[in-house]
C-alpha atoms as a PDB file:
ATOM      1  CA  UNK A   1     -11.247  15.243  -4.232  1.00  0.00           C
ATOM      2  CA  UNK A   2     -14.264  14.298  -2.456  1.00  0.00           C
ATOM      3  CA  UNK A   3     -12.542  10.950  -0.756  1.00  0.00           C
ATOM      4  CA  UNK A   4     -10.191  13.867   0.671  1.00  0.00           C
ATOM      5  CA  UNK A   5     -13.180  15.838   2.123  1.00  0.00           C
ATOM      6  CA  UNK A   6     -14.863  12.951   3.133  1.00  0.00           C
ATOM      7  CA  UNK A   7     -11.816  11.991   5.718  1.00  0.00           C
ATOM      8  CA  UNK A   8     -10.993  15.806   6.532  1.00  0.00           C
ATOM      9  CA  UNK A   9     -14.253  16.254   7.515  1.00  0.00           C
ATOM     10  CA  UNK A  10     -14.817  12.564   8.855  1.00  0.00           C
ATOM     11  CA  UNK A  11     -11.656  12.882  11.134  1.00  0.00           C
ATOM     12  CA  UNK A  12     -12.610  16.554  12.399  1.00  0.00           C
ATOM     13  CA  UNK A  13     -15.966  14.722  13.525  1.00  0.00           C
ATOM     14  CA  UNK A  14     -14.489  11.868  15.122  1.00  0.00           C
ATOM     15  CA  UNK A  15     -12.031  14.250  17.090  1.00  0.00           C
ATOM     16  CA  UNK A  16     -15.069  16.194  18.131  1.00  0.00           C
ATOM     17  CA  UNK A  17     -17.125  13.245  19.371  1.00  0.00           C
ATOM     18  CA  UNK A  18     -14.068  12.030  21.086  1.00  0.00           C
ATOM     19  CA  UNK A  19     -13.768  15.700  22.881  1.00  0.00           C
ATOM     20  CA  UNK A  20     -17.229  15.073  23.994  1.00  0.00           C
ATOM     21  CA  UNK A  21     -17.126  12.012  25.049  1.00  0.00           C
ATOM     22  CA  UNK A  22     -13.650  12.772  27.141  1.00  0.00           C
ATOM     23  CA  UNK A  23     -11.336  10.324  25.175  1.00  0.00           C
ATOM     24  CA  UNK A  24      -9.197  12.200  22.898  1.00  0.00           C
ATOM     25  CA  UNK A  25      -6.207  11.032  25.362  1.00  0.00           C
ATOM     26  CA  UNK A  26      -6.691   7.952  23.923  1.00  0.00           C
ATOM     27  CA  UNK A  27      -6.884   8.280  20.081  1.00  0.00           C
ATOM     28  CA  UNK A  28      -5.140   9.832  17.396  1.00  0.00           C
ATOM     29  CA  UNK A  29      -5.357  10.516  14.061  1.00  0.00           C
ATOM     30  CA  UNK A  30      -6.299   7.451  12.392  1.00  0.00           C
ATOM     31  CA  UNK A  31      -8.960   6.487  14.864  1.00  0.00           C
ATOM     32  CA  UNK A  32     -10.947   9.771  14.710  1.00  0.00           C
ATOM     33  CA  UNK A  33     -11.231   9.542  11.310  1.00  0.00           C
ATOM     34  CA  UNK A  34     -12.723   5.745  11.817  1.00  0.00           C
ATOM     35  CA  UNK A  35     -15.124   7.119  14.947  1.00  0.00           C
ATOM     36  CA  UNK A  36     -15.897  10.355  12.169  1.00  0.00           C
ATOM     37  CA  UNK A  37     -16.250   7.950   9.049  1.00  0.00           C
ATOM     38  CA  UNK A  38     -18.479   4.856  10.775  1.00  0.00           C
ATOM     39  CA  UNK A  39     -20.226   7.350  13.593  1.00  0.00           C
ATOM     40  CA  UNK A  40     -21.810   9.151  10.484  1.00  0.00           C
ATOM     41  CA  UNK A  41     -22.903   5.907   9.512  1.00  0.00           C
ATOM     42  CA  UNK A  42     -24.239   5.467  12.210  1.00  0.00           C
ATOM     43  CA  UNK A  43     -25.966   8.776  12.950  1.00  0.00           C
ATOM     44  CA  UNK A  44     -27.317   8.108   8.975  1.00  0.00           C
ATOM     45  CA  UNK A  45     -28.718   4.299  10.137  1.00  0.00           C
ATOM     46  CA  UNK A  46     -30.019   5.584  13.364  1.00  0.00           C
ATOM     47  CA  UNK A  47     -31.164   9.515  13.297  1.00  0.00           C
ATOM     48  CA  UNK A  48     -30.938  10.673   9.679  1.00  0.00           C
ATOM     49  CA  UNK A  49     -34.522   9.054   9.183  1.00  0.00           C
ATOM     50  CA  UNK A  50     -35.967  10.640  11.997  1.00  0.00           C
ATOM     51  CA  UNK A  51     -34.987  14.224  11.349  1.00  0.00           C
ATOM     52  CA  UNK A  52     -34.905  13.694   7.165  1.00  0.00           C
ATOM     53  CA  UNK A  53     -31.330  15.042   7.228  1.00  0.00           C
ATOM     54  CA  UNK A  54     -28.438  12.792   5.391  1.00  0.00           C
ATOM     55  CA  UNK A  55     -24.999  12.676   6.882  1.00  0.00           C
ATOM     56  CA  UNK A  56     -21.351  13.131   5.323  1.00  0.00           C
ATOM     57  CA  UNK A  57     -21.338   9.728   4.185  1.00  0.00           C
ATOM     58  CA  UNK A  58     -24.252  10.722   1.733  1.00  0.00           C
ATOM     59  CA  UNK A  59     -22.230  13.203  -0.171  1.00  0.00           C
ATOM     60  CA  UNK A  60     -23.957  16.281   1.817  1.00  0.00           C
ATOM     61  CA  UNK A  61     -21.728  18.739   3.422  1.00  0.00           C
ATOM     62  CA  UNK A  62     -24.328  21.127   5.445  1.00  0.00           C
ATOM     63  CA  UNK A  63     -24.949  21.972   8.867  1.00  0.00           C
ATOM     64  CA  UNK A  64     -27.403  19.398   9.570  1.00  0.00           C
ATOM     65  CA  UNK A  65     -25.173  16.621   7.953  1.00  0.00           C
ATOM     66  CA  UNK A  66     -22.246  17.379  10.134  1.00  0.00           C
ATOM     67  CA  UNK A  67     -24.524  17.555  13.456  1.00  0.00           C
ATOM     68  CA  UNK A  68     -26.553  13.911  12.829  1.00  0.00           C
ATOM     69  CA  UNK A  69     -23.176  12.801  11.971  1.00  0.00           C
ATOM     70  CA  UNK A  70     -21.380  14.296  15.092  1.00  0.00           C
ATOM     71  CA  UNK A  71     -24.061  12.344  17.288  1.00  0.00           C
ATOM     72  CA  UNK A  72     -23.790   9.074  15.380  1.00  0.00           C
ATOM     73  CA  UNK A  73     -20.594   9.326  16.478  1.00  0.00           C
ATOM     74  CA  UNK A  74     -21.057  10.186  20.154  1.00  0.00           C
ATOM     75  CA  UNK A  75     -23.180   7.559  19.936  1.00  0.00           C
ATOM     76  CA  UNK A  76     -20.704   5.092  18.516  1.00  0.00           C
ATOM     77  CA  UNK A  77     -17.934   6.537  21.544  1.00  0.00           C
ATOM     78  CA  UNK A  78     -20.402   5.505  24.331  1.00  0.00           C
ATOM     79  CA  UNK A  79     -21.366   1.889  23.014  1.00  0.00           C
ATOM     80  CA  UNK A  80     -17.834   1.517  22.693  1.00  0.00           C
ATOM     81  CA  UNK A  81     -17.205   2.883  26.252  1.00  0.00           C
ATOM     82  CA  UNK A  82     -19.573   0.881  27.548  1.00  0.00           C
ATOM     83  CA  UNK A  83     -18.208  -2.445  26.564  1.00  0.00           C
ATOM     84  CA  UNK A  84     -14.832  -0.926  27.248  1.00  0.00           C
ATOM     85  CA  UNK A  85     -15.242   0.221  30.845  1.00  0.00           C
ATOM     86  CA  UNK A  86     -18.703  -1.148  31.446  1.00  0.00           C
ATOM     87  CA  UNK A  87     -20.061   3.061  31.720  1.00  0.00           C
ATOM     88  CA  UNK A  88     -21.072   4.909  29.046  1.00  0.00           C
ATOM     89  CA  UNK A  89     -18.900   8.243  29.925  1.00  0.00           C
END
């Protein structure tokens, strides 16, 4: 049961990030669940020791969780954006 949380939630996050980061056009389903899934590793690698909060990926579903891992995976949406078009937006 908590696999199935992990990619409801994961794929809500990635479809978030991807509405911030103006690129939902261009993904579906399975994809925002990857961007949710690996930008909340991310967001765990990169802010989750500044701020002390753990992400989704840690087994914690609060507020704080889902907002480190929604920027991991803004984060993750502009590296790949910049590779991709050579901006980060």
């Amino acid at each position: 049961m908590n696999f199935i949380i992990w990619l409801v939630v994961g794929g809500l996050i990635g479809w978030v990030a991807s509405m911030i980061m103006r690129t939902d056009g261009q993904q579906g389903i399975f994809l925002n669940i990857i961007v949710g899934i690996v930008g909340a590793m991310l967001g765990g690698w990169l802010i989750s020791p500044l701020v002390g909060v753990p992400t989704i990926n840690q087994g914690s579903l609060s507020v704080g969780a889902l907002v480190v891992s929604l920027l991991g995976a803004v984060i993750l949406l502009a590296i790949v954006n910049l590779f991709r078009r050579g901006t980060a937006r």
